[in-house]
Protein backbone atom coordinates (compact mmCIF):
# COMPACT_ATOMS: atom_id res chain seq x y z
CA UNK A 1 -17.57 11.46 -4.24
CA UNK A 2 -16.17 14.24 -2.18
CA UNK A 3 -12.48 14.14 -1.18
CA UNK A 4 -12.53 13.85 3.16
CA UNK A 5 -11.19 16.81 4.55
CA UNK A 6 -10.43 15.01 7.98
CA UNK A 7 -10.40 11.29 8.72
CA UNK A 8 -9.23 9.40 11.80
CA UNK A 9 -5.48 7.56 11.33
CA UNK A 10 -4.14 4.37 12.80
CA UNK A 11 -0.84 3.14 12.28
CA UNK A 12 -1.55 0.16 9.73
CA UNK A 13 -2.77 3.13 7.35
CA UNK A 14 -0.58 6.34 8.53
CA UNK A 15 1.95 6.44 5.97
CA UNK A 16 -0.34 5.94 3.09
CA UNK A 17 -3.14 8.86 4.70
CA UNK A 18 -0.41 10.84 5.87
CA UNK A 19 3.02 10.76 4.34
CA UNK A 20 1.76 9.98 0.91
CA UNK A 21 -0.88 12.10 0.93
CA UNK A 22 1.43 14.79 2.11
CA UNK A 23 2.92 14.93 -1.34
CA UNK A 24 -0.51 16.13 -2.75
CA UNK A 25 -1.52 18.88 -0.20
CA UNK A 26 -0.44 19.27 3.63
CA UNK A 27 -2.16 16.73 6.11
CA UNK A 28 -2.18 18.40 9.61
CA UNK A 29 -1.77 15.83 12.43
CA UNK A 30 -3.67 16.04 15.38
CA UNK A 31 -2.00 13.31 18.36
CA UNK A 32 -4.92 13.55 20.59
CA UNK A 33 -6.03 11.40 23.62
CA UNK A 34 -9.57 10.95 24.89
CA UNK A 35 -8.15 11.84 28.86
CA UNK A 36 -7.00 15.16 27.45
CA UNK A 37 -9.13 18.32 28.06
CA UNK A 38 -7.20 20.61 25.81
CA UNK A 39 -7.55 17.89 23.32
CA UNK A 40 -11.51 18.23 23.54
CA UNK A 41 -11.46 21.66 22.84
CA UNK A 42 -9.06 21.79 20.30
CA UNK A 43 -9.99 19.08 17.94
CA UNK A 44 -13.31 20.71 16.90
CA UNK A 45 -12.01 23.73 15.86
CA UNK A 46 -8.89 21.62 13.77
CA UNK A 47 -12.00 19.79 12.26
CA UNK A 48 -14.02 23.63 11.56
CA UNK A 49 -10.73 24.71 9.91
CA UNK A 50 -10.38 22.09 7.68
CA UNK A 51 -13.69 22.19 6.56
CA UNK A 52 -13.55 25.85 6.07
CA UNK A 53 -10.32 25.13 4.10
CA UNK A 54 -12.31 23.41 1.77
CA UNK A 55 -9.86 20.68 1.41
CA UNK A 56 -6.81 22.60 1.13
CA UNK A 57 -5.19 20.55 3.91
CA UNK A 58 -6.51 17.17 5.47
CA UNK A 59 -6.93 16.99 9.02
CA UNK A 60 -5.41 13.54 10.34
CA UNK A 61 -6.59 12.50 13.91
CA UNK A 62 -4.38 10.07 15.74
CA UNK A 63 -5.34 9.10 19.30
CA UNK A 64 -2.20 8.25 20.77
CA UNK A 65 -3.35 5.16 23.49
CA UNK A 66 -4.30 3.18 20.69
CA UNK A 67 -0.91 4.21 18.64
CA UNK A 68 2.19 4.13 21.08
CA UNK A 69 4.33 3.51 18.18
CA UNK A 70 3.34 6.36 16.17
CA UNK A 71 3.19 8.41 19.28
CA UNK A 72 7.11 7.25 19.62
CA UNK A 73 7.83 7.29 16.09
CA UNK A 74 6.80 11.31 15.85
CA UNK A 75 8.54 12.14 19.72
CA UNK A 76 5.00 13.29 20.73
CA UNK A 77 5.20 14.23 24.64
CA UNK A 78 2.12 15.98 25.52
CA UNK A 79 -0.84 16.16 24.02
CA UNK A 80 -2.22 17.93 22.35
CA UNK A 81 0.38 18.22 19.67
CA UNK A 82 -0.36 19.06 16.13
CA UNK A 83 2.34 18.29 13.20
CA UNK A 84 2.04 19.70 9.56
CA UNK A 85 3.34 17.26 7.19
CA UNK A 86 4.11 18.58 3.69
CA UNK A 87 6.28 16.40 0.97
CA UNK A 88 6.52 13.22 3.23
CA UNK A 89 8.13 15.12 6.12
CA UNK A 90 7.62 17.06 9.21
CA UNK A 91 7.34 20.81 7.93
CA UNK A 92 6.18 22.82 11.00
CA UNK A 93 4.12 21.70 14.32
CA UNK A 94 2.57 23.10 17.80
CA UNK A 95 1.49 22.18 21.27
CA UNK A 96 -1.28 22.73 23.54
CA UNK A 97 -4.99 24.15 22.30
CA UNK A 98 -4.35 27.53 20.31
CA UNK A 99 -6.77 29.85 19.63
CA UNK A 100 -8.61 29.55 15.89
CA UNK A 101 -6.70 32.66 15.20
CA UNK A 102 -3.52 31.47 15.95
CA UNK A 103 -4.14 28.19 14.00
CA UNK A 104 -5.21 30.26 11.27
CA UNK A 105 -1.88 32.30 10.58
CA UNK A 106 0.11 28.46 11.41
CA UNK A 107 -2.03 27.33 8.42
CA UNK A 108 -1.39 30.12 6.24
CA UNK A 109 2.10 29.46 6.24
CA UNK A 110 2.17 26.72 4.50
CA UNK A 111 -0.97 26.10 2.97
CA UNK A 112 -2.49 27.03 -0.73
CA UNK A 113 -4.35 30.35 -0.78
CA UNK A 114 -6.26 31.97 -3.85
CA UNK A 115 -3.80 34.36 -3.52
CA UNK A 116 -1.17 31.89 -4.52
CA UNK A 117 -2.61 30.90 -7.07
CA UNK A 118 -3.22 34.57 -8.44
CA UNK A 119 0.52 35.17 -7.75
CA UNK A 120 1.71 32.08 -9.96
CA UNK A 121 -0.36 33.24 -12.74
CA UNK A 122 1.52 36.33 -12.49
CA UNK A 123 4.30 35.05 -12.85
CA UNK A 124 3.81 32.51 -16.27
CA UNK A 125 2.82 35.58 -17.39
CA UNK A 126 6.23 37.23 -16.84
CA UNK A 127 8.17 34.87 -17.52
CA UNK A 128 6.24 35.28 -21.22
CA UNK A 129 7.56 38.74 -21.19
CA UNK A 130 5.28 40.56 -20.30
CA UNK A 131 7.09 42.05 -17.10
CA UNK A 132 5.24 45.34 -16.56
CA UNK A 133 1.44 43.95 -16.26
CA UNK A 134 2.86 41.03 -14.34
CA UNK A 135 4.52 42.84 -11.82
CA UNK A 136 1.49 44.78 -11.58
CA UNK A 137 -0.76 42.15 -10.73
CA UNK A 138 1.87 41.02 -8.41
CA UNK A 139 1.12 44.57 -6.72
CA UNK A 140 -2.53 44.00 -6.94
CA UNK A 141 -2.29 40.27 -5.39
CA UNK A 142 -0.11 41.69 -2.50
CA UNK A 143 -2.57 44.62 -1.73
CA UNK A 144 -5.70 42.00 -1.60
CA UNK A 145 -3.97 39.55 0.97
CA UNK A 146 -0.83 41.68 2.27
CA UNK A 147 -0.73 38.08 4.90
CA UNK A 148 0.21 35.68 2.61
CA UNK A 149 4.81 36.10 3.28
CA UNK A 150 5.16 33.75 0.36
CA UNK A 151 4.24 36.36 -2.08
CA UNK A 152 6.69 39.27 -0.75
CA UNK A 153 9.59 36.14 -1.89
CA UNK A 154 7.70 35.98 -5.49
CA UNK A 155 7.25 39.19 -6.06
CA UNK A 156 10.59 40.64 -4.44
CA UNK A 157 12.50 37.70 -6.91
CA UNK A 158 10.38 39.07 -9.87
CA UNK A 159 11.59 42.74 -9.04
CA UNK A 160 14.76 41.38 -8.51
CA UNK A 161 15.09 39.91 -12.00
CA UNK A 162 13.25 42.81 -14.01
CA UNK A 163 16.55 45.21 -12.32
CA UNK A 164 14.22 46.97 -9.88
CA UNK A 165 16.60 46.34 -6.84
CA UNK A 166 15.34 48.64 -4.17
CA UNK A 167 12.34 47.99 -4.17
CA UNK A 168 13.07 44.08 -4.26
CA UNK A 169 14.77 45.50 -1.39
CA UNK A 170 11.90 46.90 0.39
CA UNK A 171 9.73 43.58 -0.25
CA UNK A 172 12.58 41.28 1.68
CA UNK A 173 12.47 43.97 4.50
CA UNK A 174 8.57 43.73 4.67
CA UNK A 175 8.96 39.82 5.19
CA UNK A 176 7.84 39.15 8.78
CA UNK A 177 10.59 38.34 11.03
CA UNK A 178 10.16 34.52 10.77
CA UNK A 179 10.17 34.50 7.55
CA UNK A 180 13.85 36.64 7.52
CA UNK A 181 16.06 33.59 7.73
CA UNK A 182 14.33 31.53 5.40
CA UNK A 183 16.39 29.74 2.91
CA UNK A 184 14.60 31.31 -0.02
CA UNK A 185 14.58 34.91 1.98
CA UNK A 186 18.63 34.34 2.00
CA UNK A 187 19.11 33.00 -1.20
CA UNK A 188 16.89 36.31 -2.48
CA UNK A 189 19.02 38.32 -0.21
CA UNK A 190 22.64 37.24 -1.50
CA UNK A 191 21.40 37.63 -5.27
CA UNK A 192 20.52 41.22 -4.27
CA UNK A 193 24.01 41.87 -3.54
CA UNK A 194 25.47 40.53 -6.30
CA UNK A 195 23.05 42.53 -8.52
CA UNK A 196 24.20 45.69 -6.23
CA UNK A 197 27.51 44.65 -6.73
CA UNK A 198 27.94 44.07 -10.38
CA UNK A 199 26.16 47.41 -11.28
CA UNK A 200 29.40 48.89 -12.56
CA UNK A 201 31.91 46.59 -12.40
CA UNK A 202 34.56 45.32 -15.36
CA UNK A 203 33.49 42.78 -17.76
CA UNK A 204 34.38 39.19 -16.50
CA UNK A 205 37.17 39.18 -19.43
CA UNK A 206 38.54 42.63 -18.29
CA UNK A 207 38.97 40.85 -14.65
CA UNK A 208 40.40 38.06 -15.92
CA UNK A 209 43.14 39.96 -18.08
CA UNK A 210 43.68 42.26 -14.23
CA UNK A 211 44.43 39.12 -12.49
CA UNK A 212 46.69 37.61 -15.23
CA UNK A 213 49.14 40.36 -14.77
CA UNK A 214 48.83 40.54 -10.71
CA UNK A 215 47.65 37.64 -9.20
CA UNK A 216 47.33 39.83 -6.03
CA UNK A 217 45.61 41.86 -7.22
CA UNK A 218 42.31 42.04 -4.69
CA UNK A 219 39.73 43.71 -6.09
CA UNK A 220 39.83 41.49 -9.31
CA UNK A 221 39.98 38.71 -7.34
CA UNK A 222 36.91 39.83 -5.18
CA UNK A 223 35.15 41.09 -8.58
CA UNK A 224 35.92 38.22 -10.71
CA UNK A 225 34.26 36.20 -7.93
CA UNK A 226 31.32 37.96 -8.42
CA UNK A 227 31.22 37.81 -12.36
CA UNK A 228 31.85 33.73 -12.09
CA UNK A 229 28.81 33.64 -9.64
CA UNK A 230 26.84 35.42 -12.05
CA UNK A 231 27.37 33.27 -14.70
CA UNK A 232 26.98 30.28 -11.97
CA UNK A 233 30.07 29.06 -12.11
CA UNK A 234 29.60 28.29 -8.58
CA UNK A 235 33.51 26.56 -8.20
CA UNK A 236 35.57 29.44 -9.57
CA UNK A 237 33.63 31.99 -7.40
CA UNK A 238 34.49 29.87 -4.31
CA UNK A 239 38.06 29.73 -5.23
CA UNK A 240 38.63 32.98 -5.80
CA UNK A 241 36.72 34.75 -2.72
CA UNK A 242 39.50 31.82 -0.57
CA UNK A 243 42.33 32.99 -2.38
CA UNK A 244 40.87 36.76 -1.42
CA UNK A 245 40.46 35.33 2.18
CA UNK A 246 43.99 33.92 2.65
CA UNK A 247 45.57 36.97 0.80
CA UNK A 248 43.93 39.45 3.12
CA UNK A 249 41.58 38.20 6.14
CA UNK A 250 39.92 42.02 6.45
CA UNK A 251 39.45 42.91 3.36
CA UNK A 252 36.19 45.14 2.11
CA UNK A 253 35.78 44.70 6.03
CA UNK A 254 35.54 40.63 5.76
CA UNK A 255 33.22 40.57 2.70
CA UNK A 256 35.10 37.54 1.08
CA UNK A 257 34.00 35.29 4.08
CA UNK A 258 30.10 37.17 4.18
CA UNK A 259 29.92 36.58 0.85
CA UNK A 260 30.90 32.93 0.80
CA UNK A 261 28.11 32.11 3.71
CA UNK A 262 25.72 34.01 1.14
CA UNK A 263 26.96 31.46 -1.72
CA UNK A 264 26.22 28.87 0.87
CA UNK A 265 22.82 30.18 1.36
CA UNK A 266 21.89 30.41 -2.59
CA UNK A 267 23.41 26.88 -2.88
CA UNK A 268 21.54 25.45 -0.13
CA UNK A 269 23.07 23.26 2.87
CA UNK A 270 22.70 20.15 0.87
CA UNK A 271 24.70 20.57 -1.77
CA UNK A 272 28.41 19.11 -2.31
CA UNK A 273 30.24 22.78 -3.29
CA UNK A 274 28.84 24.05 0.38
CA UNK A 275 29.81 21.19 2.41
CA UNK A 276 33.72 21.24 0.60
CA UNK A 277 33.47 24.88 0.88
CA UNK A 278 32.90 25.02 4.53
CA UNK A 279 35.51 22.75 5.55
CA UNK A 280 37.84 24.74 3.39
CA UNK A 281 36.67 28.21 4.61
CA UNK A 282 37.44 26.82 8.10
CA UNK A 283 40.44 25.54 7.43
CA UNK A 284 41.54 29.24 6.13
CA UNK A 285 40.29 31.09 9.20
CA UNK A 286 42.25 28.88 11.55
């Protein structure tokens, strides 16, 4: 039996068709109404895309008379409005009756391409070691769908970790602009730095000696920071970039406060050391 690639959704069965299904492959909601003109026009190409998807992502159709409360429940205004639902939650959404074009590149965001899948065989195989053919299929796989952003984060992160900095460089700079401040596109940035940073700097025991005999002393303290992150230990190289901060606000032109919002990015918003370490980085600015 073939799986449905679009199916109509009340709310007695929308969080098993859509939020549990979610966790499999993206289910694209369509809030629709049978008054609505846009919604005429829009719903057959929604229901062309998912069949030319082939399944990749399920088209959900919810006519919103007949479900206030999920109408309510999702803060739909206008129809129609279309909400991509990845993992059990809300990842991305738009309004009003795009263009298949436009719908196209919103899909592509966020749904499973071949050339996903090409990438993460590229990258089992260098993670088995064998770095140089992996990297260039990664090349390869880029060239053949040079659309797909999620691949100029896998492959910039591989060239990151096989030392090839600049042009891990380049790859984050060819990331289209929406993609820029993307946790993963920050997280890849800050490691970048640290990389850049670390290139010739003292041993982490070396530092540690510096700072033993001057406590003030800032570069070790900036440094050290930097060797502790390395070795993710995440705590000391929040302590230390504070201490930096209270010892001398401008210093390196501010780069112990830039670099603590990059540790914040790497960590992620969500975790404990970023919450602490905000209220503590605020407390030492004011």
């Amino acid at each position: 039996m073939n799986t449905p690639v679009h199916i109509d959704v009340t709310a007695s069965d929308f969080d098993r068709q859509v939020i549990e299904s979610s966790r499999q492959r993206p289910v694209l909601v369509d809030f629709w109404a049978t008054w609505c003109g846009p919604c005429q026009s829009l719903m057959p190409v929604l229901m062309k895309l998912a069949e030319d998807y082939g399944g990749a992502f399920l088209l959900a159709k919810v006519e919103i008379d007949q479900n206030p409360d999920l109408a309510s429940r999702y803060g739909v205004r206008s129809v129609p409005t279309v909400k991509l639902f990845h993992h059990g939650e809300v990842v991305d959404e738009f309004m009003g009756a795009l263009p298949e074009s436009a719908i196209r590149e919103f899909l592509d965001r966020h749904v499973e391409k071949e050339s996903d899948r090409q990438m993460q065989a590229a990258r089992e195989l260098f993670d088995q070691g064998n770095r140089d053919a992996a990297l260039e299929q990664m090349r390869a796989v880029l060239e053949a769908d040079p659309g797909n952003p999620r691949n100029f984060l896998r492959y910039a992160e591989a060239l990151l970790e096989a030392g090839h900095l600049e042009q891990a460089r380049e790859q984050l700079e060819a990331l289209p602009l929406d993609w820029q401040d993307k946790p993963e596109a920050k997280s890849l940035r800050a490691r970048l730095e640290l990389e850049r940073t670390l290139a010739d700097a003292p041993s982490r025991e070396e530092l540690e000696a510096r700072l033993a005999e001057n406590p003030g002393d800032k570069d070790a303290l900036y440094l050290s920071a930097m060797r502790a992150l390395e070795a993710g230990d995440h705590d000391t190289a929040i302590d230390r970039l504070l201490q930096l901060l209270m010892r001398d606000r401008h210093y390196g032109d501010d780069i112990a406060r830039r670099t603590l919002l990059q540790i914040f990015d790497m960590l992620g918003d969500d975790d404990e050391r970023v919450q602490s370490g905000r209220r503590r980085l605020a407390m030492a600015l004011h």
